[in-house]
C-alpha atoms as a PDB file:
ATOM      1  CA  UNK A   1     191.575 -85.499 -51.082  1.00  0.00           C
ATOM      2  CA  UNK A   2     188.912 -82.973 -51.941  1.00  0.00           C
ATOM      3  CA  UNK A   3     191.126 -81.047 -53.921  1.00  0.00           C
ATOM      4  CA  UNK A   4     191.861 -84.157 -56.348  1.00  0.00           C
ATOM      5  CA  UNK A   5     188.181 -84.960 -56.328  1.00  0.00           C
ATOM      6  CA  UNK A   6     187.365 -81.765 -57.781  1.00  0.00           C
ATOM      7  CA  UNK A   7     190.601 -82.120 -60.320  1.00  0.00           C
ATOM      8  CA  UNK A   8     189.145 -85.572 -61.619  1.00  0.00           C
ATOM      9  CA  UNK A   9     185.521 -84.475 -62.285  1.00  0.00           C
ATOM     10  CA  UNK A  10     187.123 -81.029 -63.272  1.00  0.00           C
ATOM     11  CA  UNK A  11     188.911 -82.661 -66.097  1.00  0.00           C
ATOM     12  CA  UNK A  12     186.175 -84.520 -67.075  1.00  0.00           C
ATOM     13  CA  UNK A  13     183.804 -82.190 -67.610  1.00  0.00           C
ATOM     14  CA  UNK A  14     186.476 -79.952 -69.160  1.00  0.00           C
ATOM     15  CA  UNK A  15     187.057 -83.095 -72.073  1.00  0.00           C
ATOM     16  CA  UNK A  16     183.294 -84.011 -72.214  1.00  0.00           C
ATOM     17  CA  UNK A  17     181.581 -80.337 -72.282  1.00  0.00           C
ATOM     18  CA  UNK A  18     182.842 -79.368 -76.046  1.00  0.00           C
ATOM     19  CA  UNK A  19     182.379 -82.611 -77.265  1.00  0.00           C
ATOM     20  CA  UNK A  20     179.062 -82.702 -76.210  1.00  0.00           C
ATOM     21  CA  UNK A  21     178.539 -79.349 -77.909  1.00  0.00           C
ATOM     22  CA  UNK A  22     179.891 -81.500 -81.524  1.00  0.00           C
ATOM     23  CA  UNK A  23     183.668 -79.304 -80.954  1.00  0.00           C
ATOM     24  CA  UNK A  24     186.435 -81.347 -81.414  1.00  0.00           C
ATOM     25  CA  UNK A  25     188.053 -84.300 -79.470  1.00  0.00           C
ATOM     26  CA  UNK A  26     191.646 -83.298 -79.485  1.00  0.00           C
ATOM     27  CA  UNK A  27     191.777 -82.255 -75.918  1.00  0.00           C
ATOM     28  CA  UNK A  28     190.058 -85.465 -74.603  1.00  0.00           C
ATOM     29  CA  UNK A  29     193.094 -87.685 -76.679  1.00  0.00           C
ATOM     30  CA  UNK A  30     195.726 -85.202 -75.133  1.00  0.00           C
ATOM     31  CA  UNK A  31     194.608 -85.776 -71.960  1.00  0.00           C
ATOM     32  CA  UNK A  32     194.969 -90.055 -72.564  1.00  0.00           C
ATOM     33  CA  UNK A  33     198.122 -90.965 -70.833  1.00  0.00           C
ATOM     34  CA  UNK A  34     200.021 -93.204 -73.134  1.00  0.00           C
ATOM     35  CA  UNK A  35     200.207 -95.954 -71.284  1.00  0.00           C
ATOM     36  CA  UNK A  36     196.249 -95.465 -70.852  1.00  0.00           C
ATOM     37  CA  UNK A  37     194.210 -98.749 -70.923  1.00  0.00           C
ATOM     38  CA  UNK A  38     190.338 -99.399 -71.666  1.00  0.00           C
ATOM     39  CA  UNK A  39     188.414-101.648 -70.341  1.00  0.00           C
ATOM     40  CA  UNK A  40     185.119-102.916 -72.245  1.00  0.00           C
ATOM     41  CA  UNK A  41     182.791-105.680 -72.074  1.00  0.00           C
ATOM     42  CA  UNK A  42     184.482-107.034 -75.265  1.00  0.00           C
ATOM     43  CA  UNK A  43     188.170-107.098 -74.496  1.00  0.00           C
ATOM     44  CA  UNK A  44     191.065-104.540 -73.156  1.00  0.00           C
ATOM     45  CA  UNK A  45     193.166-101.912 -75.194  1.00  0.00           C
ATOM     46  CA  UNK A  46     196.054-101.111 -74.017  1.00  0.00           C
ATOM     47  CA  UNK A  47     198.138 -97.568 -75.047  1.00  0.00           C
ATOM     48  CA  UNK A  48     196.883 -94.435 -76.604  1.00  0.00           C
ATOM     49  CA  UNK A  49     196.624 -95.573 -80.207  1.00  0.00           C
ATOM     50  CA  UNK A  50     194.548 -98.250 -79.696  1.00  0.00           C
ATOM     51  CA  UNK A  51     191.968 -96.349 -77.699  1.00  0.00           C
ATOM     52  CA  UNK A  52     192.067 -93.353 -79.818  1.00  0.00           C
ATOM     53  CA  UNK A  53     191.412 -96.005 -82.944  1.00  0.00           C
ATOM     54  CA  UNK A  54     188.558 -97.259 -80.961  1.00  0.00           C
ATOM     55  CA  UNK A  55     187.032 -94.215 -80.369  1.00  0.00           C
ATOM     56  CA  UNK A  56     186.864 -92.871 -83.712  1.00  0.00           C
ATOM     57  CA  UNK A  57     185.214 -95.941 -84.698  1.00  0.00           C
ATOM     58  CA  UNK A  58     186.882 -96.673 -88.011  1.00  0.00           C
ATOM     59  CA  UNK A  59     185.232 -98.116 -90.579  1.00  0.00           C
ATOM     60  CA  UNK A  60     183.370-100.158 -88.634  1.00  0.00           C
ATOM     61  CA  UNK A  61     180.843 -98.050 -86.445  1.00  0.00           C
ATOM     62  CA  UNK A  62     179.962 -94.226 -85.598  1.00  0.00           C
ATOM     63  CA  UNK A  63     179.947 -93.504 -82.141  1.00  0.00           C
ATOM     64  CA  UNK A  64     176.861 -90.743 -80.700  1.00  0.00           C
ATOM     65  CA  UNK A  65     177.898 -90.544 -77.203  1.00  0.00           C
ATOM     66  CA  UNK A  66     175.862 -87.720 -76.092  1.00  0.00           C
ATOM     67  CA  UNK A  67     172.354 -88.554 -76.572  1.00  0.00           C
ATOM     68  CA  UNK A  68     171.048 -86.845 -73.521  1.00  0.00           C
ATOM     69  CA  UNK A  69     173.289 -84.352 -70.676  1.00  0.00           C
ATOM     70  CA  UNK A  70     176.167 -86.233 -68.780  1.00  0.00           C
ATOM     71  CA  UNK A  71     175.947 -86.974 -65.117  1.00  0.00           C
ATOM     72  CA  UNK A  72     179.718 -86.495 -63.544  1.00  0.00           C
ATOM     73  CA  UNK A  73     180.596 -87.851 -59.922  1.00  0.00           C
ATOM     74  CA  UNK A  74     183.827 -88.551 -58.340  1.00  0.00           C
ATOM     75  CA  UNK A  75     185.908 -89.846 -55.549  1.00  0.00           C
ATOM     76  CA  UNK A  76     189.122 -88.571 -55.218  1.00  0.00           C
ATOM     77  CA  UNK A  77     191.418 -89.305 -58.360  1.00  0.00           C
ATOM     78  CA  UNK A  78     188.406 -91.257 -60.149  1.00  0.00           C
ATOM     79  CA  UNK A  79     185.173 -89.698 -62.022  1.00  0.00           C
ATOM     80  CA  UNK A  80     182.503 -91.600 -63.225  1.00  0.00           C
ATOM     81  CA  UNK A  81     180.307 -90.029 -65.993  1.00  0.00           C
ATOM     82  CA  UNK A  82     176.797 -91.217 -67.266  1.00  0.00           C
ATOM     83  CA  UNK A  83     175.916 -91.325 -70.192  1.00  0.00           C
ATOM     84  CA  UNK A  84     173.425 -92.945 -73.363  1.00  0.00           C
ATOM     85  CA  UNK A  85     174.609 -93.325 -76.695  1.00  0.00           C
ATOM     86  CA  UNK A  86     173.369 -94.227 -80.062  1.00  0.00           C
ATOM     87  CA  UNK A  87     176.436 -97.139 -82.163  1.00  0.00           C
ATOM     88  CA  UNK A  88     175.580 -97.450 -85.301  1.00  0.00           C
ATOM     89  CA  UNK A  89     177.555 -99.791 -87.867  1.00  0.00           C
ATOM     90  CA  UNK A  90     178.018 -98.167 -90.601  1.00  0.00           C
ATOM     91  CA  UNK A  91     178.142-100.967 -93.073  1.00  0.00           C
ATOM     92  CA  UNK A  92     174.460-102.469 -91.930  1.00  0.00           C
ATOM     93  CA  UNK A  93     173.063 -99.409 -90.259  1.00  0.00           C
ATOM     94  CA  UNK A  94     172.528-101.526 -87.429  1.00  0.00           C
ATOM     95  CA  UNK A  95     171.660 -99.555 -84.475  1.00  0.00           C
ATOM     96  CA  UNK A  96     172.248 -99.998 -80.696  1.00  0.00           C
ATOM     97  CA  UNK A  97     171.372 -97.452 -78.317  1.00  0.00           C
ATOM     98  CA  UNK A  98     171.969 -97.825 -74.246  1.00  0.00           C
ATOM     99  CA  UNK A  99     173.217 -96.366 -71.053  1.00  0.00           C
ATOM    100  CA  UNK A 100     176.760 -96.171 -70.358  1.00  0.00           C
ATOM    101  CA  UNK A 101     178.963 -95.457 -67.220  1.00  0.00           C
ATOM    102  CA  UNK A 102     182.591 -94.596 -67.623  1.00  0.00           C
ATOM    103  CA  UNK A 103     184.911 -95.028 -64.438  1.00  0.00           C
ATOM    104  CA  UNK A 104     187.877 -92.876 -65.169  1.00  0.00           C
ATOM    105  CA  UNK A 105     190.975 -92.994 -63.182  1.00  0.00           C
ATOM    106  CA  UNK A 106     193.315 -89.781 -63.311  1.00  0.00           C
ATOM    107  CA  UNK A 107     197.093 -89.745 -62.206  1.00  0.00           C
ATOM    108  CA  UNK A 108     198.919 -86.273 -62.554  1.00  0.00           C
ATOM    109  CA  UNK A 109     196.155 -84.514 -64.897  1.00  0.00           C
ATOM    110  CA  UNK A 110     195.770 -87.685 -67.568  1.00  0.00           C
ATOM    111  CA  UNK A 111     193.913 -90.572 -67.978  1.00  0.00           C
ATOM    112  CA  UNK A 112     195.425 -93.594 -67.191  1.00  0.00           C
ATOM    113  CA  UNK A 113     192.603 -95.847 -66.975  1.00  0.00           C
ATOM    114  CA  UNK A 114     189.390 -95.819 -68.233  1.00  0.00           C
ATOM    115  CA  UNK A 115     186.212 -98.811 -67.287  1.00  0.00           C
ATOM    116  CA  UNK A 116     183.112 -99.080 -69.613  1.00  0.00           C
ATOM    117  CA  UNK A 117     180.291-100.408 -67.934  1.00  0.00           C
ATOM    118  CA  UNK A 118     177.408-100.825 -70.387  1.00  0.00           C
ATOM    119  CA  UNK A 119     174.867-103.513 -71.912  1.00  0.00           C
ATOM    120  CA  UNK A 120     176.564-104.836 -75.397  1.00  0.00           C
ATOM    121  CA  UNK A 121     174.137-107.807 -75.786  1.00  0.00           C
ATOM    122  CA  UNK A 122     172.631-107.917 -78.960  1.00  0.00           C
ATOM    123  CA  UNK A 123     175.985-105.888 -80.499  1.00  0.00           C
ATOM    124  CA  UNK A 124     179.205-107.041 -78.733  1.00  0.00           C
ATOM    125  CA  UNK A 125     179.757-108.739 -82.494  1.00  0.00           C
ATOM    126  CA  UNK A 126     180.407-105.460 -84.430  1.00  0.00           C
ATOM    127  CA  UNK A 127     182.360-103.887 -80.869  1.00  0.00           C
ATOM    128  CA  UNK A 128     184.985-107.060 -80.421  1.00  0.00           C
ATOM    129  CA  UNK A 129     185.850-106.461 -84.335  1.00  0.00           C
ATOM    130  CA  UNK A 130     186.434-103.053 -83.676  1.00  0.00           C
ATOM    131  CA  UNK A 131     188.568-103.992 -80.142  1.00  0.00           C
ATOM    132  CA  UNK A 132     190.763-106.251 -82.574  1.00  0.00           C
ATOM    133  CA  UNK A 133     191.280-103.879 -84.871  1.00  0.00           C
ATOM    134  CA  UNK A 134     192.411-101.074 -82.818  1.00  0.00           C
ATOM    135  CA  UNK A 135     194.333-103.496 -80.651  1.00  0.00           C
ATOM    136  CA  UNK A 136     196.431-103.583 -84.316  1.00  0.00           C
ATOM    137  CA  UNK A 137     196.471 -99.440 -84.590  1.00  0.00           C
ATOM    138  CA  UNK A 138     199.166 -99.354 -81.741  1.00  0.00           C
END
């Protein structure tokens, strides 16, 4: 059990570290299973497309994830990382900044499920459009 413990927050770090650093996010999206699902305050994608189309934000916002180090911490086959980000919609330049914990569940080396736990109020408006229209990416 130790041994997948250390996988989980292994992996973690191993997709968070360069993106952190501004490197690129391919290896985080090849390590989404495809059946991968997302769970926000706003609604539920469900595949690889649509949480890859969330991600990147669109047209709609501009995610800055990495505002200050990440905390990582798991238990067995799940890692949670901490986090505080900066959204900003790009049409308004609305800003919302806040916390964020990610509970990550990994099966076989991928992601396969992935819980946002973080306080939307105040911009869950601009984040549901974006849910809806990544839910239509897939």
């Amino acid at each position: 059990m130790i041994q997948q413990q250390r996988a989980a927050v292994d992996l973690m770090r191993e997709m968070f570290e360069p993106l952190a650093r501004g490197e690129n996010s391919q290896a985080f999206y090849d390590a989404l299973d495809d059946e991968v699902t997302f769970k926000l305050s706003v609604g539920e994608l469900e595949g690889k497309a649509a949480v890859i189309a969330y991600l990147d934000g669109g047209e709609l916002l501009e995610f800055s994830p990495f505002e200050k180090p990440l905390m990582y911490f798991g238990d067995g086959d799940r890692a949670v990382i901490v986090g505080d980000e900066t959204i900003t919609e790009k049409e308004t330049g609305a800003v919302h900044r806040a916390e964020y914990a990610w509970v990550v569940q990994v099966q076989d080396g991928r992601i396969t499920h992935i819980s946002e736990i973080q306080d939307v109020s105040g911009f869950a408006g601009p984040l549901g459009r974006l849910v809806a229209q990544s839910r239509a990416a897939t």
